[in-house]
N, C-alpha and C. Protein backbone atom coordinates (compact mmCIF):
# COMPACT_ATOMS: atom_id res chain seq x y z
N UNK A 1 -13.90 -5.63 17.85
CA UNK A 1 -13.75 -4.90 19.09
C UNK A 1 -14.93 -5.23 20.00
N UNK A 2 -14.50 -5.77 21.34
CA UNK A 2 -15.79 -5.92 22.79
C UNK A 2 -16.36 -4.44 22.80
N UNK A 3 -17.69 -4.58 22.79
CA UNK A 3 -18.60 -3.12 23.69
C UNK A 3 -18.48 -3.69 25.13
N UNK A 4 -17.34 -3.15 26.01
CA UNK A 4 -18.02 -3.51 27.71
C UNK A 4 -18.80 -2.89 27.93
N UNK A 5 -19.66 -1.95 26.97
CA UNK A 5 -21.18 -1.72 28.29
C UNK A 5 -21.86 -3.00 28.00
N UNK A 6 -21.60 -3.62 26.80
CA UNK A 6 -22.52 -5.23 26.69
C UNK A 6 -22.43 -6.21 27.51
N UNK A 7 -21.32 -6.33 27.93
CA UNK A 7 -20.74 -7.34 28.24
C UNK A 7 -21.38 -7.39 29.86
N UNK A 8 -22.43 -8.44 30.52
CA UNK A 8 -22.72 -8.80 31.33
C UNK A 8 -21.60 -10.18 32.29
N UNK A 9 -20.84 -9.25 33.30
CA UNK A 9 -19.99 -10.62 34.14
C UNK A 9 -20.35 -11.60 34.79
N UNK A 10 -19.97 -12.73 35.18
CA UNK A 10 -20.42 -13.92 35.49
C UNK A 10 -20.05 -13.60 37.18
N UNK A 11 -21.23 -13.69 37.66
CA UNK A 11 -21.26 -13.87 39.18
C UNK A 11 -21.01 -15.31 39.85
N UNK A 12 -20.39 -15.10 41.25
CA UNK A 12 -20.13 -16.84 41.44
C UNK A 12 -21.36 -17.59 41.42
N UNK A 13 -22.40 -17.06 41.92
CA UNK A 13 -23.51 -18.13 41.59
C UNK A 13 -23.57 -18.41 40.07
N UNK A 14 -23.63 -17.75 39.24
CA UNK A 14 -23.89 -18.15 37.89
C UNK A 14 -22.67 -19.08 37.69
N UNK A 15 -20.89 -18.66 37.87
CA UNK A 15 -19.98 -19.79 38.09
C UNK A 15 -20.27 -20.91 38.72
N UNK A 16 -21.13 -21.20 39.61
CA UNK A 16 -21.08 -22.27 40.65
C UNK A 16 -22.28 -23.34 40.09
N UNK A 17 -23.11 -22.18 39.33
CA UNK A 17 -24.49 -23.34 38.83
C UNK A 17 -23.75 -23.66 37.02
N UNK A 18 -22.90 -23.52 36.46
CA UNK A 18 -22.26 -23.44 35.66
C UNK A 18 -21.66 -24.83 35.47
N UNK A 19 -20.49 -24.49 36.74
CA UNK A 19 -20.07 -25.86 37.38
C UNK A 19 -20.77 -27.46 37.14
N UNK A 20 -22.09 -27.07 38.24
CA UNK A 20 -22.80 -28.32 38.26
C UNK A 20 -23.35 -28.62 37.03
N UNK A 21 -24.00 -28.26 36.30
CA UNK A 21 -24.41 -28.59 34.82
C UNK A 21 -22.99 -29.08 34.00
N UNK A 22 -21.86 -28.62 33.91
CA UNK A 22 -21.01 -29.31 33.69
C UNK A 22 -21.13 -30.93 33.91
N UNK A 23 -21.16 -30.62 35.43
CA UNK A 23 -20.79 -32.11 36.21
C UNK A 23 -21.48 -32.72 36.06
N UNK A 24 -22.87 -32.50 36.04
CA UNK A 24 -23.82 -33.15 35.49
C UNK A 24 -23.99 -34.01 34.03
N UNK A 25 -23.98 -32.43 33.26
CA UNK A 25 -23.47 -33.49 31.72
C UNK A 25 -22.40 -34.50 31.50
N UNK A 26 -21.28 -34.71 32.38
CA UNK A 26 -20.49 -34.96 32.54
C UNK A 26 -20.54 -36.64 33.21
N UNK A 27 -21.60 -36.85 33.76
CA UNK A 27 -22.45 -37.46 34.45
C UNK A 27 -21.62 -37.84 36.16
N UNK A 28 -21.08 -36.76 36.40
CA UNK A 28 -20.73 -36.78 37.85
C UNK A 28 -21.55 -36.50 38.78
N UNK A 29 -22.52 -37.46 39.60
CA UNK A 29 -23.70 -37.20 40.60
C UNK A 29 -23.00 -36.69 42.11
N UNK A 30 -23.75 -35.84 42.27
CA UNK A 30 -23.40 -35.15 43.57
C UNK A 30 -24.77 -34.12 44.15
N UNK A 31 -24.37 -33.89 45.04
CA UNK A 31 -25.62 -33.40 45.73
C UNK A 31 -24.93 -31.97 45.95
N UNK A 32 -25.83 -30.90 46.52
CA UNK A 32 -25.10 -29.68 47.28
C UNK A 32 -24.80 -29.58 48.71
N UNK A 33 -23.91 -28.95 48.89
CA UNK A 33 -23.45 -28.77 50.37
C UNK A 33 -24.04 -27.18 50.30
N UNK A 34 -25.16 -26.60 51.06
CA UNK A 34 -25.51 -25.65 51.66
C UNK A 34 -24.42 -24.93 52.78
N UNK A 35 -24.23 -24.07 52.32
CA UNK A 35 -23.19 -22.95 53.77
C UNK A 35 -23.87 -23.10 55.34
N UNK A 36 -23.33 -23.14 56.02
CA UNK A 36 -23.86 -22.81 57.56
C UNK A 36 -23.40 -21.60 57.94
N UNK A 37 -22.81 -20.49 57.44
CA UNK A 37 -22.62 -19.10 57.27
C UNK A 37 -21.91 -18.59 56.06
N UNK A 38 -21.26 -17.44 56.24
CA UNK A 38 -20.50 -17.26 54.68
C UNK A 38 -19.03 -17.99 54.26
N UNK A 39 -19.14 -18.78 53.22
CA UNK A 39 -18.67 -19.50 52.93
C UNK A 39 -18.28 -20.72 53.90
N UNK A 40 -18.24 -21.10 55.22
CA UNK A 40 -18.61 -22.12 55.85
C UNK A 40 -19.17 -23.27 55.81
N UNK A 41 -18.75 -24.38 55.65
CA UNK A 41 -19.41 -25.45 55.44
C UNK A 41 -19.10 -26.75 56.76
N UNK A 42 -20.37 -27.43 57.30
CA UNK A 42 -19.81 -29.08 57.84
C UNK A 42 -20.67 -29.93 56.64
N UNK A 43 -19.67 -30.83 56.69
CA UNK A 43 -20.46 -31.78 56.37
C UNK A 43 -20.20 -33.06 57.53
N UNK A 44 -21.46 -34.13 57.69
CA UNK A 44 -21.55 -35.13 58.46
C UNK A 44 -21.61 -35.99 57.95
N UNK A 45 -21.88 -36.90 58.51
CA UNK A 45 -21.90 -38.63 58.28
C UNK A 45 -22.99 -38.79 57.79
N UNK A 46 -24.10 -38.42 58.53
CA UNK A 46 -25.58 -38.87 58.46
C UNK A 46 -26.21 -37.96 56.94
N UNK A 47 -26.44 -38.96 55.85
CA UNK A 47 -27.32 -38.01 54.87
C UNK A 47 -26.04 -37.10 54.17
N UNK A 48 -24.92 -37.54 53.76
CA UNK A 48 -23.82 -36.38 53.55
C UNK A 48 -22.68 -37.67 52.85
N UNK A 49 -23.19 -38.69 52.24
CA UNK A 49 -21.94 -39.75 51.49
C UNK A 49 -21.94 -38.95 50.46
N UNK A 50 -20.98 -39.61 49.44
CA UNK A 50 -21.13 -39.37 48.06
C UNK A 50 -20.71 -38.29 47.73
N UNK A 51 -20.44 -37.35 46.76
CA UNK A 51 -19.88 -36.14 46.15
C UNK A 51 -20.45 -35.13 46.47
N UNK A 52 -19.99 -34.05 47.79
CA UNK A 52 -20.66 -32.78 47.39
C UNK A 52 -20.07 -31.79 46.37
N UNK A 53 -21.32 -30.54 46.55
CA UNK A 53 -20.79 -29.48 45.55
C UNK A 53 -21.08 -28.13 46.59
N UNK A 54 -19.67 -27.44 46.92
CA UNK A 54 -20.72 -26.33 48.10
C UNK A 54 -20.76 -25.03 46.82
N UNK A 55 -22.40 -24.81 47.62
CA UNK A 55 -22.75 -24.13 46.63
C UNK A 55 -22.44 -22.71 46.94
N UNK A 56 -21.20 -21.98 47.48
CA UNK A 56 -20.45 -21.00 47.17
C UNK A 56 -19.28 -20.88 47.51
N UNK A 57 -18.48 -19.77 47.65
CA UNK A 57 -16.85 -20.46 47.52
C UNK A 57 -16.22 -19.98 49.09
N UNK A 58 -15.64 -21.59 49.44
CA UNK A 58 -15.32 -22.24 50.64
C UNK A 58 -14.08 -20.60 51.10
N UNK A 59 -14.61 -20.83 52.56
CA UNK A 59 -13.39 -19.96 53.65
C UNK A 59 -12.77 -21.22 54.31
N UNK A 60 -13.77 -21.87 54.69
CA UNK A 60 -13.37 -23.27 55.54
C UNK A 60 -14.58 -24.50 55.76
N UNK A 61 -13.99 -25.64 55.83
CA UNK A 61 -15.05 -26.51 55.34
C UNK A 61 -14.78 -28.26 57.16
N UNK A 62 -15.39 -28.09 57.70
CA UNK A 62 -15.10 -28.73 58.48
C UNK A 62 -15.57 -30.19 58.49
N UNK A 63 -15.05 -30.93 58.07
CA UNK A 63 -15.50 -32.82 58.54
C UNK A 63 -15.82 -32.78 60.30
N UNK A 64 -17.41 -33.32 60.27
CA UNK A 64 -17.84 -33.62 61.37
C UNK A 64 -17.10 -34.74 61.99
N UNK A 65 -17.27 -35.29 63.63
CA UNK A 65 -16.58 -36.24 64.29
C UNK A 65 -16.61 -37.46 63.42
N UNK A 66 -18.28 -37.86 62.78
CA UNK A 66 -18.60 -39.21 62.63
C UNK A 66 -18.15 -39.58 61.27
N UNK A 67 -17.92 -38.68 60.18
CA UNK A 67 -17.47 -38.60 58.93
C UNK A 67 -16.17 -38.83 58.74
N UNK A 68 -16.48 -40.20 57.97
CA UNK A 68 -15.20 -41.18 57.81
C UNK A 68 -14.28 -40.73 56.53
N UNK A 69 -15.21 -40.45 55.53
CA UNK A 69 -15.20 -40.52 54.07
C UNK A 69 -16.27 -39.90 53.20
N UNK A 70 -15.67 -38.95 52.74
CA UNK A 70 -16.01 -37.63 51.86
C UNK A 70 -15.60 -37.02 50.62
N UNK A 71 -16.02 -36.55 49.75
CA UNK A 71 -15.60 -35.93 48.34
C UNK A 71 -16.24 -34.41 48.86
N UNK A 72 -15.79 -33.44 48.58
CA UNK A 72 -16.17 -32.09 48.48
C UNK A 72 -15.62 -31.43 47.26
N UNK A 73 -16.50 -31.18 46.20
CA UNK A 73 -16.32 -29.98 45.15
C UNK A 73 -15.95 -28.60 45.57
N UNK A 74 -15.28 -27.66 45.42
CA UNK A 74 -15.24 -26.19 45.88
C UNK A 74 -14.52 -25.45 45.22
N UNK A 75 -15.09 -24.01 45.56
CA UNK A 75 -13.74 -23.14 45.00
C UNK A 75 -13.27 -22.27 46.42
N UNK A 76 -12.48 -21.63 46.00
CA UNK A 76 -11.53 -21.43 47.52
C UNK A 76 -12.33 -20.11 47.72
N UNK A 77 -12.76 -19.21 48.42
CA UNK A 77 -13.17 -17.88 48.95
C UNK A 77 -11.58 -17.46 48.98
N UNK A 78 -11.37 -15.98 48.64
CA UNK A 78 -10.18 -15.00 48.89
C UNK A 78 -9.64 -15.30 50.37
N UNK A 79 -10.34 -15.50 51.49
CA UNK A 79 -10.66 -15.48 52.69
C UNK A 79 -10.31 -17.13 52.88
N UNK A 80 -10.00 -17.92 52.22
CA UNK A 80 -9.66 -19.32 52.38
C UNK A 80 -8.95 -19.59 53.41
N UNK A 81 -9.37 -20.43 54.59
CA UNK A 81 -8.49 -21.17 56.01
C UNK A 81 -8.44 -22.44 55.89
N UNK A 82 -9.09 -23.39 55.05
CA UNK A 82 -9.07 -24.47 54.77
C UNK A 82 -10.11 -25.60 55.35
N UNK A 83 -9.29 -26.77 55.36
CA UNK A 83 -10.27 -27.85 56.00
C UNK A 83 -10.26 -28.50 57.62
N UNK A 84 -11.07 -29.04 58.07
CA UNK A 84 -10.76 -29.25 59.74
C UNK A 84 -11.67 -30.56 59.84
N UNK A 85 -11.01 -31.05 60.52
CA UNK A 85 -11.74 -32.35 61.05
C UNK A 85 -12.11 -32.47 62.78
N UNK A 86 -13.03 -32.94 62.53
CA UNK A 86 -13.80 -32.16 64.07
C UNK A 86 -13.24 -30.86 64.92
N UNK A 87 -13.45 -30.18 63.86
CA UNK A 87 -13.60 -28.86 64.53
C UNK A 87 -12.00 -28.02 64.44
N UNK A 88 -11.19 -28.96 64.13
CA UNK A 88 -9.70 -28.66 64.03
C UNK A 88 -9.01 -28.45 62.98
N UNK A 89 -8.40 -27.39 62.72
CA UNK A 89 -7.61 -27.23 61.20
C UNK A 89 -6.72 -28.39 61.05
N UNK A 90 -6.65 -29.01 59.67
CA UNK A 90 -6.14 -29.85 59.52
C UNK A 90 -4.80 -29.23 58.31
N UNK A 91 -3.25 -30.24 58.38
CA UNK A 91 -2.51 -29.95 56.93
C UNK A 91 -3.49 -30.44 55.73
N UNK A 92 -3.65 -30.50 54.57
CA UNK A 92 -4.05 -30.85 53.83
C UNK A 92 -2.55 -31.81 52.73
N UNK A 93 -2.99 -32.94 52.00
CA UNK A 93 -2.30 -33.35 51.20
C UNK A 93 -2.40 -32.70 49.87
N UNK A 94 -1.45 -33.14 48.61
CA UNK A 94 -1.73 -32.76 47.66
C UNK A 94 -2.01 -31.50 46.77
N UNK A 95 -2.43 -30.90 46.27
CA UNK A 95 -2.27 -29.84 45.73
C UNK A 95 -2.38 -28.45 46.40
N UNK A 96 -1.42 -27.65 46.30
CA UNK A 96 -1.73 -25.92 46.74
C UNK A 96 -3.01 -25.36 46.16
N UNK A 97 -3.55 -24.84 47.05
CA UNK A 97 -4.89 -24.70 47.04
C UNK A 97 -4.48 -22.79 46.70
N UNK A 98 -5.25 -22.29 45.68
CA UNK A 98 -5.36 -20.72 44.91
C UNK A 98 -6.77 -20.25 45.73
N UNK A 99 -6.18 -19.13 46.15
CA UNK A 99 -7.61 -18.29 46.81
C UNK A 99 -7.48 -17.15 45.64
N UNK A 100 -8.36 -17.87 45.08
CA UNK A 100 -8.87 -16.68 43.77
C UNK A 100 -10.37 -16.75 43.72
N UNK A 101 -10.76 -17.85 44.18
CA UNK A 101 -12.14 -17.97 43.31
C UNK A 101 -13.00 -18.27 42.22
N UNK A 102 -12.21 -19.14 41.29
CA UNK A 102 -12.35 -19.37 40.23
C UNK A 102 -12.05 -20.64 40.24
N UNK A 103 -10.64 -21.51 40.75
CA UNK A 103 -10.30 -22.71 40.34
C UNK A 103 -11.36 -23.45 41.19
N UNK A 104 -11.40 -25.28 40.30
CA UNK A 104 -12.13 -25.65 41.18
C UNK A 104 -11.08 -26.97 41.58
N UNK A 105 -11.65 -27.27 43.02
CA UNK A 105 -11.25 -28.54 43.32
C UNK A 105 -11.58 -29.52 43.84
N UNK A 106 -11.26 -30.65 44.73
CA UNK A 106 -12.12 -31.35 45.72
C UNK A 106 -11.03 -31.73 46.91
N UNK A 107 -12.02 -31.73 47.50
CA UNK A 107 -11.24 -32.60 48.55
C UNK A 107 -11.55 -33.67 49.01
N UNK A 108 -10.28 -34.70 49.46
CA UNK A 108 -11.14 -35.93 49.93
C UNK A 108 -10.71 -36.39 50.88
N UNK A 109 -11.88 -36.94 51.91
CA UNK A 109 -11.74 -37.12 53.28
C UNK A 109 -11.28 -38.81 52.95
N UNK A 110 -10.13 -39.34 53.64
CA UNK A 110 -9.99 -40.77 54.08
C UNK A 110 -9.14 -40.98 54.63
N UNK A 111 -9.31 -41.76 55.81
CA UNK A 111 -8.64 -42.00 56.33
C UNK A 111 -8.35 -41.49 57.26
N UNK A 112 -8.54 -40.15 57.90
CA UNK A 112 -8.29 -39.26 58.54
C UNK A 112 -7.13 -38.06 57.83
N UNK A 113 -7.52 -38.12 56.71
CA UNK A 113 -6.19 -37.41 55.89
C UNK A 113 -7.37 -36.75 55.22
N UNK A 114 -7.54 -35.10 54.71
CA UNK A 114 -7.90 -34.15 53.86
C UNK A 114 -7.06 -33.91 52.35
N UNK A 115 -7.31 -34.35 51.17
CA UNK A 115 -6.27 -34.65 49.97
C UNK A 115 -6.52 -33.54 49.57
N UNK A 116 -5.87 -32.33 48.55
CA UNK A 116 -6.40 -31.81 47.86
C UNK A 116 -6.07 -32.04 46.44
N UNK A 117 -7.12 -31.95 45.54
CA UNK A 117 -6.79 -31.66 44.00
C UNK A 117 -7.63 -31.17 43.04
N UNK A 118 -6.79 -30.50 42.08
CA UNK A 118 -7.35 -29.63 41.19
C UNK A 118 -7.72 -30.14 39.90
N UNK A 119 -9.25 -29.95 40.02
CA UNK A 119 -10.35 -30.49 38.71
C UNK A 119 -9.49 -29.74 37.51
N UNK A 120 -9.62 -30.92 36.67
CA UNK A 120 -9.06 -30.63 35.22
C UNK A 120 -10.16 -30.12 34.45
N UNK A 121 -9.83 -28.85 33.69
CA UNK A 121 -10.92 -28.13 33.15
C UNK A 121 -11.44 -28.84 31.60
C-alpha cells in the first residue's frame, strides 16, 4: 500500500530537467530555449541552430523572420496556441499535438512548414 503523505509530486521543472538528462544520456545535444514570458518562446536565426529544449511548457512558440531551420523539444502548456512563423500562426504538419503537459515533442522548422511529432518514450 502507497502512504500519499510520502509521496512527493513531480513538478514541471523537475519533469523538464528530467527530460534533458534523459536526452543527454541519450546523447541528444541541445541547448535551452529560455521563455520570453509564460510559456512563450522565439527562437531566431542568430545563435539558435541545432536542437532546442524550452525549458517550460510551450502556449506558443514563434520562428523568427530569419530562421530557416529549427528543432524545438516541448511539452504543450494546457493553454497551447501553437507555432507561428514571423509572428503568424501557422497549420502545423504531422502529429496532434495533447495539451496536457506531460507528452513530449518537437517540432521542426523547414522549409517554411512547422512538423509536429511525438518523442517516443
Amino acid at each position: 500500500m502507497i502512504n500519499t503523505e510520502r509521496i512527493v509530486p513531480i513538478t514541471t521543472v523537475d519533469y523538464l530537467t528530467m527530460i534533458a538528462t534523459v536526452m543527454k544520456l541519450n546523447g541528444t545535444t541541445f541547448t535551452v530555449a529560455e521563455a520570453d514570458g509564460i510559456g512563450t518562446f522565439t527562437v531566431t536565426a542568430t545563435g539558435d541552430a541545432g536542437n532546442k529544449l524550452a525549458n517550460e511548457p510551450v502556449i506558443s512558440c514563434n520562428f523568427a523572420e530569419s530562421t530557416t531551420a529549427a528543432v524545438v523539444y516541448f511539452v504543450a502548456d494546457y493553454n497551447y496556441k501553437g507555432f507561428e512563423i514571423d509572428g503568424v500562426l501557422v497549420s502545423t504538419a504531422g502529429a496532434t499535438v495533447k495539451k496536457d503537459g506531460v507528452t513530449l515533442y518537437t517540432a521542426t522548422l523547414s522549409s517554411g512548414t512547422v512538423t509536429i511529432a511525438k518523442v517516443s518514450p
